[in-house]
C-alpha atoms as a PDB file:
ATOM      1  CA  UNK A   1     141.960 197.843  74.125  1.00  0.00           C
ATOM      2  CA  UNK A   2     138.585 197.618  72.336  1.00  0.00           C
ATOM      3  CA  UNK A   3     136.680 195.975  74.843  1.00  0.00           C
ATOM      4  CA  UNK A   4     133.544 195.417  73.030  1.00  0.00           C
ATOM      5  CA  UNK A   5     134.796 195.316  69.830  1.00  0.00           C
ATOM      6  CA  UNK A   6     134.372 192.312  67.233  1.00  0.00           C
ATOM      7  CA  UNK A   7     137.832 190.925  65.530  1.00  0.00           C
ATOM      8  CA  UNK A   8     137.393 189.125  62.350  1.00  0.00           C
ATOM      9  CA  UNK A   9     138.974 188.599  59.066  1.00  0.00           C
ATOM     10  CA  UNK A  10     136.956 190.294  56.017  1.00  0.00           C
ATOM     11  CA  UNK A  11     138.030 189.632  52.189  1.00  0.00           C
ATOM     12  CA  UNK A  12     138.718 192.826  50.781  1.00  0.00           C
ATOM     13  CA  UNK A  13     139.327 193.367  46.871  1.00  0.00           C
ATOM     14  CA  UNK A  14     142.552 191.049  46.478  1.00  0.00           C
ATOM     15  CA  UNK A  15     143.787 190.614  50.415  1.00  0.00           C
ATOM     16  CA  UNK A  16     142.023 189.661  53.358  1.00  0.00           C
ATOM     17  CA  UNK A  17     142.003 192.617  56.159  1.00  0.00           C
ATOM     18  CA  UNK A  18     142.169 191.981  59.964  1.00  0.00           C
ATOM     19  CA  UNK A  19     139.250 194.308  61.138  1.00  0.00           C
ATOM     20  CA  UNK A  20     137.707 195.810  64.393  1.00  0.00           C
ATOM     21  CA  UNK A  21     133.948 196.955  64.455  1.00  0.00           C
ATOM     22  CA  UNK A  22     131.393 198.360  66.979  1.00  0.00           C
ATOM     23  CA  UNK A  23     128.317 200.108  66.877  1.00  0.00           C
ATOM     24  CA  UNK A  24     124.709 199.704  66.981  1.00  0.00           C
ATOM     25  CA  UNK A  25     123.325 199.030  63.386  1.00  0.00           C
ATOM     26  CA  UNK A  26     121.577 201.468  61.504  1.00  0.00           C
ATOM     27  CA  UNK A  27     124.252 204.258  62.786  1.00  0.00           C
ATOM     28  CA  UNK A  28     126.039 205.941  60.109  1.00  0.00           C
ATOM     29  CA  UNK A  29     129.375 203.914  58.765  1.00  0.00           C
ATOM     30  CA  UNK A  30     132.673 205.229  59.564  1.00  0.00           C
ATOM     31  CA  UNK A  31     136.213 203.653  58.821  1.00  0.00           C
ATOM     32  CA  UNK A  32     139.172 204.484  60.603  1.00  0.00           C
ATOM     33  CA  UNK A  33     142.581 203.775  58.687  1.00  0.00           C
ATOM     34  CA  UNK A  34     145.874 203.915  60.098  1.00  0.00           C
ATOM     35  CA  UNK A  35     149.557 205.025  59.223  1.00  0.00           C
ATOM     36  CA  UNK A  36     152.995 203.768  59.540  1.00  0.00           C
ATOM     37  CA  UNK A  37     154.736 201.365  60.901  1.00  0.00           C
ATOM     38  CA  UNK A  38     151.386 200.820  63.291  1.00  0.00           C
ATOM     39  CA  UNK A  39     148.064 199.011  62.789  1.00  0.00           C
ATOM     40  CA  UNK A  40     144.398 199.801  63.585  1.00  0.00           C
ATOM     41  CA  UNK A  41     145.529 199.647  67.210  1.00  0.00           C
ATOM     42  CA  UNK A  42     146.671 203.438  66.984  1.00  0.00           C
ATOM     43  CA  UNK A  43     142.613 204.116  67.071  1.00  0.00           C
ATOM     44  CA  UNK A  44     141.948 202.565  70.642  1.00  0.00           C
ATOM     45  CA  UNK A  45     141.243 206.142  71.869  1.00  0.00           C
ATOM     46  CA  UNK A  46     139.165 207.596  69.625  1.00  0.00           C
ATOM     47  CA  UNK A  47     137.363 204.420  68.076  1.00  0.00           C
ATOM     48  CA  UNK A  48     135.584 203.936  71.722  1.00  0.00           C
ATOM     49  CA  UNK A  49     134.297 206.677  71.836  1.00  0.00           C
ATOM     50  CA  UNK A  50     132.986 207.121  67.953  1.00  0.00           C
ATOM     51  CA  UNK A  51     131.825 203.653  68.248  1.00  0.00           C
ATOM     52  CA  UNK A  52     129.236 205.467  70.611  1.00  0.00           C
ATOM     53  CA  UNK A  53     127.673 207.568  67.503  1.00  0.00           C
ATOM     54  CA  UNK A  54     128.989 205.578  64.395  1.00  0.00           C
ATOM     55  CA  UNK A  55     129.603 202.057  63.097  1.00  0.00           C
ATOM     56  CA  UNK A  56     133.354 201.948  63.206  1.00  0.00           C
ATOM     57  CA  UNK A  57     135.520 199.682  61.041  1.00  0.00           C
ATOM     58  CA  UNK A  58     139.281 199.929  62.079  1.00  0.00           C
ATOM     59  CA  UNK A  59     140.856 197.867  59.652  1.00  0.00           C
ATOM     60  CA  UNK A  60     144.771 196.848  59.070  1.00  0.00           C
ATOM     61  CA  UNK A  61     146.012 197.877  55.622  1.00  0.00           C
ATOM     62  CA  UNK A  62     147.037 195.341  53.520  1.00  0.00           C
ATOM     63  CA  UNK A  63     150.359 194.682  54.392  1.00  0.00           C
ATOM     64  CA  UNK A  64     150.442 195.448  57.913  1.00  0.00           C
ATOM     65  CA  UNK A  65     149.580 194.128  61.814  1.00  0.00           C
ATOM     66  CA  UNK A  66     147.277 191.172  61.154  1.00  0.00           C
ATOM     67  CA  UNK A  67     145.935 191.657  57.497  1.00  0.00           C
ATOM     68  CA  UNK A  68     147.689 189.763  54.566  1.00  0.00           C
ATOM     69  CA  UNK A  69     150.507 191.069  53.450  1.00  0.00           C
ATOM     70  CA  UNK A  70     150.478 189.719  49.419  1.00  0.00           C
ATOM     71  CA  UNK A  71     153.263 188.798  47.045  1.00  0.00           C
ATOM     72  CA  UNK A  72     154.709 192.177  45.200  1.00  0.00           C
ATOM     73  CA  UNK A  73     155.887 192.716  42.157  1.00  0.00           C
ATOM     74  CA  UNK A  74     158.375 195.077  40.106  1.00  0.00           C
ATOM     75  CA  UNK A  75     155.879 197.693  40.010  1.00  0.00           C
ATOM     76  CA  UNK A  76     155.096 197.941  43.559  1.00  0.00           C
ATOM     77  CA  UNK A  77     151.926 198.329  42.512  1.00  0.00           C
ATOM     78  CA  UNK A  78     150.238 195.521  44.908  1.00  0.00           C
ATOM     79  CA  UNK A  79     150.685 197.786  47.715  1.00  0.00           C
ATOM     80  CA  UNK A  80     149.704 201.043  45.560  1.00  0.00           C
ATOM     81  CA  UNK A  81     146.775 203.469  47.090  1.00  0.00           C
ATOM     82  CA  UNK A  82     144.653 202.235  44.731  1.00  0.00           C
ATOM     83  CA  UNK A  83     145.029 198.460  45.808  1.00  0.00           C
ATOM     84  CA  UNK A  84     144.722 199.505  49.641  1.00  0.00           C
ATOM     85  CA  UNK A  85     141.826 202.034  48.532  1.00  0.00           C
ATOM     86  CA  UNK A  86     140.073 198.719  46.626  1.00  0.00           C
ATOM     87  CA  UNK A  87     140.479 196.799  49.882  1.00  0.00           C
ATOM     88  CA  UNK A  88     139.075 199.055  52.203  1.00  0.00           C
ATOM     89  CA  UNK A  89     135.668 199.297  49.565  1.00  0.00           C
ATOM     90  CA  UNK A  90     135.439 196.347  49.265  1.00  0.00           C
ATOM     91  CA  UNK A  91     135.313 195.301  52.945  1.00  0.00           C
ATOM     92  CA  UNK A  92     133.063 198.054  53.548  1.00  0.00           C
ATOM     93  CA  UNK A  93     130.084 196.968  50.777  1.00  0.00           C
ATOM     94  CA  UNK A  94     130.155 193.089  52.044  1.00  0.00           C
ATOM     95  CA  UNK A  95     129.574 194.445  55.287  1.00  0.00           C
ATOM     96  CA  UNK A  96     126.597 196.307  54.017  1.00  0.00           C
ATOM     97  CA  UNK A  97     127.730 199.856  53.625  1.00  0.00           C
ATOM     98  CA  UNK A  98     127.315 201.242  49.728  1.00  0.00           C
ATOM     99  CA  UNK A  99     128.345 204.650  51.444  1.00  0.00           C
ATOM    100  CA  UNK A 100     130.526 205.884  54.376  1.00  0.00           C
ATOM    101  CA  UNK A 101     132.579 207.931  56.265  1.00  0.00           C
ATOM    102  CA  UNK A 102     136.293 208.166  56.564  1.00  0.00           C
ATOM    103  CA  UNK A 103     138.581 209.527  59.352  1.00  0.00           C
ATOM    104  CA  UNK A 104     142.381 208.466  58.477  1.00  0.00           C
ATOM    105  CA  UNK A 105     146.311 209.177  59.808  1.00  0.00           C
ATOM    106  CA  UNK A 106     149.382 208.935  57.705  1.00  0.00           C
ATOM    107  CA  UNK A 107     149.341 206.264  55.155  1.00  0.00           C
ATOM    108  CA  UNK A 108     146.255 205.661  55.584  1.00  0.00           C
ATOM    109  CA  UNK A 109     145.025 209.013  55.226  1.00  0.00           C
ATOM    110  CA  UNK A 110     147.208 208.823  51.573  1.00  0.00           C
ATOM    111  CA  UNK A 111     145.239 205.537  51.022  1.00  0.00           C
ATOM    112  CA  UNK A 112     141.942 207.989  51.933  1.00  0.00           C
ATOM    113  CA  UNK A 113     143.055 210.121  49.103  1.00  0.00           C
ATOM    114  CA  UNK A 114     142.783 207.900  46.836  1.00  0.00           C
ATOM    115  CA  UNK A 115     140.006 205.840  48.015  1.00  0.00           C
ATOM    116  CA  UNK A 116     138.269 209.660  47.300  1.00  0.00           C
ATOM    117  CA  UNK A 117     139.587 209.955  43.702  1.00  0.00           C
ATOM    118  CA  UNK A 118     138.505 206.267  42.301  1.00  0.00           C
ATOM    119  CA  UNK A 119     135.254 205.507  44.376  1.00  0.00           C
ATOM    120  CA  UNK A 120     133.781 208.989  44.754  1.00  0.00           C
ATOM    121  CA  UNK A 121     130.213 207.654  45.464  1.00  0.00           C
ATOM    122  CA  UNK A 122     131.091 205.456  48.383  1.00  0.00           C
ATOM    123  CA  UNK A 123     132.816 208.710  50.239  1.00  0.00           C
ATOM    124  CA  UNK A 124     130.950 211.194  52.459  1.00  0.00           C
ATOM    125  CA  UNK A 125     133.311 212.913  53.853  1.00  0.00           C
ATOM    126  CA  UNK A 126     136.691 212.354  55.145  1.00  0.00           C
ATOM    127  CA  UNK A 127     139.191 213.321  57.710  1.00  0.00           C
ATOM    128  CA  UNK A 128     142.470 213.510  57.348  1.00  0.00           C
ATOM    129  CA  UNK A 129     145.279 213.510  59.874  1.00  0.00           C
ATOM    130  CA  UNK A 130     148.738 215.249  59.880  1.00  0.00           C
ATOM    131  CA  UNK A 131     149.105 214.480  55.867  1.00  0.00           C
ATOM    132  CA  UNK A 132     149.636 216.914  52.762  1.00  0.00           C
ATOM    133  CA  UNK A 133     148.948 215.330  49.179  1.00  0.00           C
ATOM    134  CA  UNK A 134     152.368 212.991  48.193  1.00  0.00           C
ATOM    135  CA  UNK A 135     152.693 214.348  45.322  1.00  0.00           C
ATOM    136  CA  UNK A 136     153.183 217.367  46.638  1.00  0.00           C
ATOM    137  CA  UNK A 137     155.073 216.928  49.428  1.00  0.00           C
ATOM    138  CA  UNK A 138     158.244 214.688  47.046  1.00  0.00           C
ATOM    139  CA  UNK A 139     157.888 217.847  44.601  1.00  0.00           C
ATOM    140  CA  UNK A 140     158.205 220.274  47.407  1.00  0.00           C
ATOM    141  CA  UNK A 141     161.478 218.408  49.210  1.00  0.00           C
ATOM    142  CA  UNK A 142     163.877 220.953  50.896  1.00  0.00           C
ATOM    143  CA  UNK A 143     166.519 219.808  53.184  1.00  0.00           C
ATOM    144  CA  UNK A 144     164.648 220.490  56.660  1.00  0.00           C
ATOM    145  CA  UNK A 145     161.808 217.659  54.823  1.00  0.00           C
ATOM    146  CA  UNK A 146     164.279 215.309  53.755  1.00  0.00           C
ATOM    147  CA  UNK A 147     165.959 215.752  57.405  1.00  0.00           C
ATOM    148  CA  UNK A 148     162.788 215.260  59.409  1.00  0.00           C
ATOM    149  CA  UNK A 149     161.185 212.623  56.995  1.00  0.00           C
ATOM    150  CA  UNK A 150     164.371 210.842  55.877  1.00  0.00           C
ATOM    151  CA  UNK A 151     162.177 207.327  56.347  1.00  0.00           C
ATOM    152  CA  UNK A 152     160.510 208.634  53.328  1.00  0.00           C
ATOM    153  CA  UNK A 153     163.973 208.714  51.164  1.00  0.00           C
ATOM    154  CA  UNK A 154     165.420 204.981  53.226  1.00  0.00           C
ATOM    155  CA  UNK A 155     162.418 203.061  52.007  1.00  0.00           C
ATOM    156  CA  UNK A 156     162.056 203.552  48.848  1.00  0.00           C
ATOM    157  CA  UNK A 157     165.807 202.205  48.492  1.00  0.00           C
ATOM    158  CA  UNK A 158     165.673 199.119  46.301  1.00  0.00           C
ATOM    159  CA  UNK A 159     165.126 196.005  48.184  1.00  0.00           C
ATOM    160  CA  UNK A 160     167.056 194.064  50.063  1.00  0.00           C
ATOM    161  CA  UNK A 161     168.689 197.098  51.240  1.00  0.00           C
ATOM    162  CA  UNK A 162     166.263 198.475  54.091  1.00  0.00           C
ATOM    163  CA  UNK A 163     164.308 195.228  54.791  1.00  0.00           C
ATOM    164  CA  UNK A 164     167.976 194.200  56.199  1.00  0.00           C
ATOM    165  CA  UNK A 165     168.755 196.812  57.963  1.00  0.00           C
ATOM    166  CA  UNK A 166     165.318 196.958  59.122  1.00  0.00           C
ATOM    167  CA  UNK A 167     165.103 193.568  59.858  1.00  0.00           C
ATOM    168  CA  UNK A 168     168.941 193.783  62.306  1.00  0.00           C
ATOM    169  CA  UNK A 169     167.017 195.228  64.430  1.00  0.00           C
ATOM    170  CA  UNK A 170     163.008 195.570  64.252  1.00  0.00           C
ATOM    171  CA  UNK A 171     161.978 197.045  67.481  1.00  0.00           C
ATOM    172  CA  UNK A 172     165.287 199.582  67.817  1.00  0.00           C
ATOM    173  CA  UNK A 173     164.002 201.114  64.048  1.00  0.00           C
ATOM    174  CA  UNK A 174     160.677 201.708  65.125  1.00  0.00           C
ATOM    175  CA  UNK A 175     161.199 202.920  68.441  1.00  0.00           C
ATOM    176  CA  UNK A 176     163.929 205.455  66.250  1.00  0.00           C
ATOM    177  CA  UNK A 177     161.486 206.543  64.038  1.00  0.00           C
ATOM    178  CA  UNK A 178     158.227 206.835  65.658  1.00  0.00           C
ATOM    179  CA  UNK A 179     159.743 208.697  68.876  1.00  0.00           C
ATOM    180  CA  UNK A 180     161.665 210.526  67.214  1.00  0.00           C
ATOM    181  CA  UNK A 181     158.039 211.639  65.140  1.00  0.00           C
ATOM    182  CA  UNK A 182     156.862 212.186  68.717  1.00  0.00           C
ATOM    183  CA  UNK A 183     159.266 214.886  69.943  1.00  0.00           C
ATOM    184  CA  UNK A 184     161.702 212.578  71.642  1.00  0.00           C
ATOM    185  CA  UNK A 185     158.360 210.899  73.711  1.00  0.00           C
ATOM    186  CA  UNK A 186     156.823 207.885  73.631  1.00  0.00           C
ATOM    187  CA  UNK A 187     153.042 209.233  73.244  1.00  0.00           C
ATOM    188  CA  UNK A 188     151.511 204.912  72.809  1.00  0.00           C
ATOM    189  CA  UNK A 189     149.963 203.019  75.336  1.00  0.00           C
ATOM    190  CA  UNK A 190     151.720 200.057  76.375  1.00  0.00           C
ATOM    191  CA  UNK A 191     149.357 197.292  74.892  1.00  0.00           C
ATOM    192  CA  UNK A 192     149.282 199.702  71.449  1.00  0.00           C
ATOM    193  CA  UNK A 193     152.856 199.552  71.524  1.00  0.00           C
ATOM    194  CA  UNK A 194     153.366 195.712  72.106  1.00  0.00           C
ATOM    195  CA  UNK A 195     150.863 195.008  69.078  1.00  0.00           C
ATOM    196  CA  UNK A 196     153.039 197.690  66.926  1.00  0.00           C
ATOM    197  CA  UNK A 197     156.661 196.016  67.637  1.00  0.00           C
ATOM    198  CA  UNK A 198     155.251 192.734  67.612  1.00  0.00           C
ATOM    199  CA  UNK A 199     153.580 192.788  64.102  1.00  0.00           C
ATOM    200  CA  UNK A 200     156.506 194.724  63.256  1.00  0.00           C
ATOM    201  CA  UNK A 201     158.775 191.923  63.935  1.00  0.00           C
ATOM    202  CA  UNK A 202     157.603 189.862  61.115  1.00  0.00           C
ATOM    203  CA  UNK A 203     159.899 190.025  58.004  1.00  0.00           C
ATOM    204  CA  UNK A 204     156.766 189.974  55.647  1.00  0.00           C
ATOM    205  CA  UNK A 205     155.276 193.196  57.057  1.00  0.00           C
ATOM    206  CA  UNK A 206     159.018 195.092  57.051  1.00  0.00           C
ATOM    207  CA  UNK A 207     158.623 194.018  53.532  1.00  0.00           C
ATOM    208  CA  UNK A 208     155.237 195.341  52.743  1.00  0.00           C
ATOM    209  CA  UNK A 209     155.703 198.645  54.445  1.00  0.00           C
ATOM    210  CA  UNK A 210     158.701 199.274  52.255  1.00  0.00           C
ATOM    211  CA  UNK A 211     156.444 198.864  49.389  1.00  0.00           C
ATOM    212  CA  UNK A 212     153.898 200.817  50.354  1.00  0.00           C
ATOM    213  CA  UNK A 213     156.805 203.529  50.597  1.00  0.00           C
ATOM    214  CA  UNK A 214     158.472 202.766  47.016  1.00  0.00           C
ATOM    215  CA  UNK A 215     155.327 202.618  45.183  1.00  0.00           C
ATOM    216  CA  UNK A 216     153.959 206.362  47.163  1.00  0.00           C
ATOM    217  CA  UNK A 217     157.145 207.809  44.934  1.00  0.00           C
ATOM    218  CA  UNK A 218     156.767 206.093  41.366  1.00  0.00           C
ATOM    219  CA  UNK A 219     153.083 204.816  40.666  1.00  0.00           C
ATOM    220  CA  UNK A 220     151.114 206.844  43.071  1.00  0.00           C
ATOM    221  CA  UNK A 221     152.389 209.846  41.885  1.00  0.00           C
ATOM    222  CA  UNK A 222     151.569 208.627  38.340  1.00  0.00           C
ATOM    223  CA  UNK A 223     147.932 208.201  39.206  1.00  0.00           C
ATOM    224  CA  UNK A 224     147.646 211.526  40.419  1.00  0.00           C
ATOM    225  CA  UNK A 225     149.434 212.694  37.717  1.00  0.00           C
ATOM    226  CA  UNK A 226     146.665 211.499  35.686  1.00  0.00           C
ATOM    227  CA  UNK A 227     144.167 212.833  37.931  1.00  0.00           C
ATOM    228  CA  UNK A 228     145.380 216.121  37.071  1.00  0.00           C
ATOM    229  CA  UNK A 229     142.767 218.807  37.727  1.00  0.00           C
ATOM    230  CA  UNK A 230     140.203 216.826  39.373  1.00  0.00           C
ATOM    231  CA  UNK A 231     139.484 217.277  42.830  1.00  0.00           C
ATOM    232  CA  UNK A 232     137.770 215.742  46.174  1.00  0.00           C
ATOM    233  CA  UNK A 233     133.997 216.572  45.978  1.00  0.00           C
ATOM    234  CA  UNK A 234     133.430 215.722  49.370  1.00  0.00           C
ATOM    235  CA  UNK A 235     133.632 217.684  52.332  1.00  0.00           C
ATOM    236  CA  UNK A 236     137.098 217.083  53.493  1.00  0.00           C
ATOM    237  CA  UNK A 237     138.899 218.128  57.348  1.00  0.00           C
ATOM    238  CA  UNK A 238     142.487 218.016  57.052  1.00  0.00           C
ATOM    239  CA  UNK A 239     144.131 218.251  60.515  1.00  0.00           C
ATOM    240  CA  UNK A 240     148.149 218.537  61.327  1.00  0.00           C
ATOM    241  CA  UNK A 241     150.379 218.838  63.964  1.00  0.00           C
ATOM    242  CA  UNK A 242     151.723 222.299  64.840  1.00  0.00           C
ATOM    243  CA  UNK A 243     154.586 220.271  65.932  1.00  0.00           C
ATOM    244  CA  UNK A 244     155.729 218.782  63.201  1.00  0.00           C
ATOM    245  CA  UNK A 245     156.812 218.558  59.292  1.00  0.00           C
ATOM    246  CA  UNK A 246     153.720 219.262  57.810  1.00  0.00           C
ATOM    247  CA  UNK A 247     153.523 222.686  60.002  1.00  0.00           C
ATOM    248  CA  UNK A 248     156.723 223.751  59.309  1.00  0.00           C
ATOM    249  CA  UNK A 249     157.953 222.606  55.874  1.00  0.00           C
ATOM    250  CA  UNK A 250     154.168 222.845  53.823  1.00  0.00           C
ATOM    251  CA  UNK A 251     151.421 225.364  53.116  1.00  0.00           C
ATOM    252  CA  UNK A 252     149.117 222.324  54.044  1.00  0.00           C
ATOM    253  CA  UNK A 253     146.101 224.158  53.811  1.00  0.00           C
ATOM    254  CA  UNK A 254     146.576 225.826  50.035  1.00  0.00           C
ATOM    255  CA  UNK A 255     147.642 222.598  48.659  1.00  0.00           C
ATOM    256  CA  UNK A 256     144.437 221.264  49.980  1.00  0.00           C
ATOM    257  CA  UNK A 257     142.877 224.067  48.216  1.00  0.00           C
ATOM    258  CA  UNK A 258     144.382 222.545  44.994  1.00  0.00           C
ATOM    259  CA  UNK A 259     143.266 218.627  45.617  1.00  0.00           C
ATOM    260  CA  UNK A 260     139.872 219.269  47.425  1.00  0.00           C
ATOM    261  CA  UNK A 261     136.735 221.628  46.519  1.00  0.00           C
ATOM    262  CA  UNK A 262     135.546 221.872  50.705  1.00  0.00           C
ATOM    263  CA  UNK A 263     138.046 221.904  53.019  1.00  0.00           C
ATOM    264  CA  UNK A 264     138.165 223.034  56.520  1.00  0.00           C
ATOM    265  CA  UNK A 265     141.653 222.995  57.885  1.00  0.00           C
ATOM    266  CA  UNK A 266     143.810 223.634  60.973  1.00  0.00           C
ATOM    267  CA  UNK A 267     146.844 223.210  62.922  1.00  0.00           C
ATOM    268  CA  UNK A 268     146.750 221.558  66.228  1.00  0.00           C
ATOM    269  CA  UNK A 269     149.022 221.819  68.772  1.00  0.00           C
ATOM    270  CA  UNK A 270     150.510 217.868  69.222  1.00  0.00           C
ATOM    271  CA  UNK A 271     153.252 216.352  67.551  1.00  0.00           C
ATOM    272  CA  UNK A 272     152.353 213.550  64.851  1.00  0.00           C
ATOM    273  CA  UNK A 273     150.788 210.911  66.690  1.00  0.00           C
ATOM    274  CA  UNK A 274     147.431 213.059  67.781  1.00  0.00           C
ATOM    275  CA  UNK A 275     145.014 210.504  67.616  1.00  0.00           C
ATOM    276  CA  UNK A 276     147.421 208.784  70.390  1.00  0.00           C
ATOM    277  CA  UNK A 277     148.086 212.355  72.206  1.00  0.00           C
ATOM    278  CA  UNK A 278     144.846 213.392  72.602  1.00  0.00           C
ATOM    279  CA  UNK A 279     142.128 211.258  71.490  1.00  0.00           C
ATOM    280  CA  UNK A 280     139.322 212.682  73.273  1.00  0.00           C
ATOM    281  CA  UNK A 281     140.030 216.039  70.888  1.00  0.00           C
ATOM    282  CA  UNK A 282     140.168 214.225  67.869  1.00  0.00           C
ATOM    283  CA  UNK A 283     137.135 212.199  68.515  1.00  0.00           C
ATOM    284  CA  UNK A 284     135.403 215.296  69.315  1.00  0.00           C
ATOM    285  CA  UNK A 285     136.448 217.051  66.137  1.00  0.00           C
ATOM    286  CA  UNK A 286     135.351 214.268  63.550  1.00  0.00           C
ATOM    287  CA  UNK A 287     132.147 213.801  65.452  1.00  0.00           C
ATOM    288  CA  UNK A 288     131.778 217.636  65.001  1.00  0.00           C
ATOM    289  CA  UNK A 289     132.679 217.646  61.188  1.00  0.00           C
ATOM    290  CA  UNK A 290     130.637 214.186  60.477  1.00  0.00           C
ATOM    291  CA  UNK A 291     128.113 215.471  62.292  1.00  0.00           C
ATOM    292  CA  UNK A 292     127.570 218.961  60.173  1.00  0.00           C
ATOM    293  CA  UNK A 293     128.200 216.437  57.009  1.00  0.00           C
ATOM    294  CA  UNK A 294     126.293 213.650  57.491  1.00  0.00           C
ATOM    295  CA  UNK A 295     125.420 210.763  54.743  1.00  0.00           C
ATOM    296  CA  UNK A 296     122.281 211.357  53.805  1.00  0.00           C
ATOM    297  CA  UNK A 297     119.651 208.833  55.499  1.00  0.00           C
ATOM    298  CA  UNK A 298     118.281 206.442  52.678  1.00  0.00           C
ATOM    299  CA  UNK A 299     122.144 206.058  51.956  1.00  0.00           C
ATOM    300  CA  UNK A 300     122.731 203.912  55.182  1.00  0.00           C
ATOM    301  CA  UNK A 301     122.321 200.598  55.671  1.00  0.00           C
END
């Protein structure tokens, strides 16, 4: 995976990130975040062939695959948006890009939200995959949700309760969870998949990735709370699977409406993994949107 691709450790805002990069310099900057439980592995289709057009940063988030995973607190809030949104900025300017694009899944398309909110002048444009706003999505719980997402209601349990259950059994939860996500399939390559279960393994990052999930339903929601009324100003592509919870349980595209001031939306047919399913169409459709919203030329660098 990522043949051609340079791996390095880059300090972000208060955790060093595990990153993968390509591109010729002087092509526009793009940054490709992932979700849960995976790492920036989950962009070795797609990252290829952007590379091509873009200079793509895949980093891990805080707290996952090979980025640091720090200390927490009663708050959470070390693993809030914001912190993970700080990170990914910060990694970004010291490698010499004021300005940039985003294309995210999952979490890290929650962490994109944010990262729009605080640090609207770095932002062009963003893509978003498979995710309505959190807020949103705890306020508008019904029981098919809390059936389909019940990882969402597990993590946020108080630790140590699901970092030891987790932990029984690392590889068996994931597997649970994420093919379950996928229809019953297993949509990952084999050496994406070895790099999930085997950062996955580590107690630290079963830790972290609980935290991420308690602090999405308490402090997250409090900063967009405050936020209340202001939206994206950047063009914004929100894309989710016709196959899945956001399809069938959310109006994804009106509350989108409410968070964003440009937004092109629509359902495609794939379960939740699509950048995984087919990469070659999701490429194609960030390129397209990136292309018709480009960062303006004196912004690169």
């Amino acid at each position: 995976m990522f043949q051609e691709f340079v791996e390095e450790r880059i300090e972000g805002d208060s955790a060093t990130l595990f990153v993968r990069r390509a591109g010729s310099a002087g092509a526009p900057p793009l940054v490709l975040l992932h979700g849960y439980p995976q790492t920036s592995a989950m962009w070795h289709g797609v990252a290829p062939i952007l590379a091509r057009s873009y200079q793509v940063v895949c980093p891990d988030l805080r707290g996952y695959g090979r980025s640091d995973k720090p200390v927490s607190d009663a708050s959470h809030a070390p693993y809030s948006k914001r912190a993970m949104a700080n990170d990914i900025v910060a990694v970004m300017r010291r490698l010499g890009h004021d300005r940039f694009l985003v294309g995210a899944h999952d979490r890290g398309a929650r962490v994109a939200h944010r990262m729009g909110l605080d640090h609207p002048d770095r932002v062009a444009a963003m893509a978003l995959l498979d995710i309505a706003p959190t807020r949103e999505m705890y306020a508008g719980t019904s029981t098919a949700f809390a059936r389909a997402y019940w990882h969402w209601f597990f993590l946020i349990q108080p630790s140590p309760l699901p970092e030891q259950m987790i932990g029984a059994d690392p590889e068996g939860f994931w597997k649970l969870k994420c093919f379950n996500q996928a229809g019953g399939n297993n949509p990952f390559s084999p050496d994406a998949l070895t790099e999930y279960l085997n950062a996955f393994a580590d107690p630290d990052a079963i830790h972290a990735s609980c935290e991420d999930y308690r602090v999405a339903a308490n402090i997250d929601i409090e900063y967009d709370d405050a936020d209340q009324g202001r939206k994206l100003d950047m063009p914004l592509l929100t894309l989710w699977a016709k196959r899945g919870v956001i399809e069938t349980c959310f109006d994804a595209l009106g509350l989108w409406r409410q968070r964003a001031m440009q937004v092109e939306a629509e359902a495609v047919d794939t379960t939740h993994y699509m950048a995984e399913e087919i990469p070659d169409d999701i490429a194609a459709r960030m390129s397209d949107f990136f292309a018709r919203n480009p960062i303006q030329a004196e912004t690169i660098k």
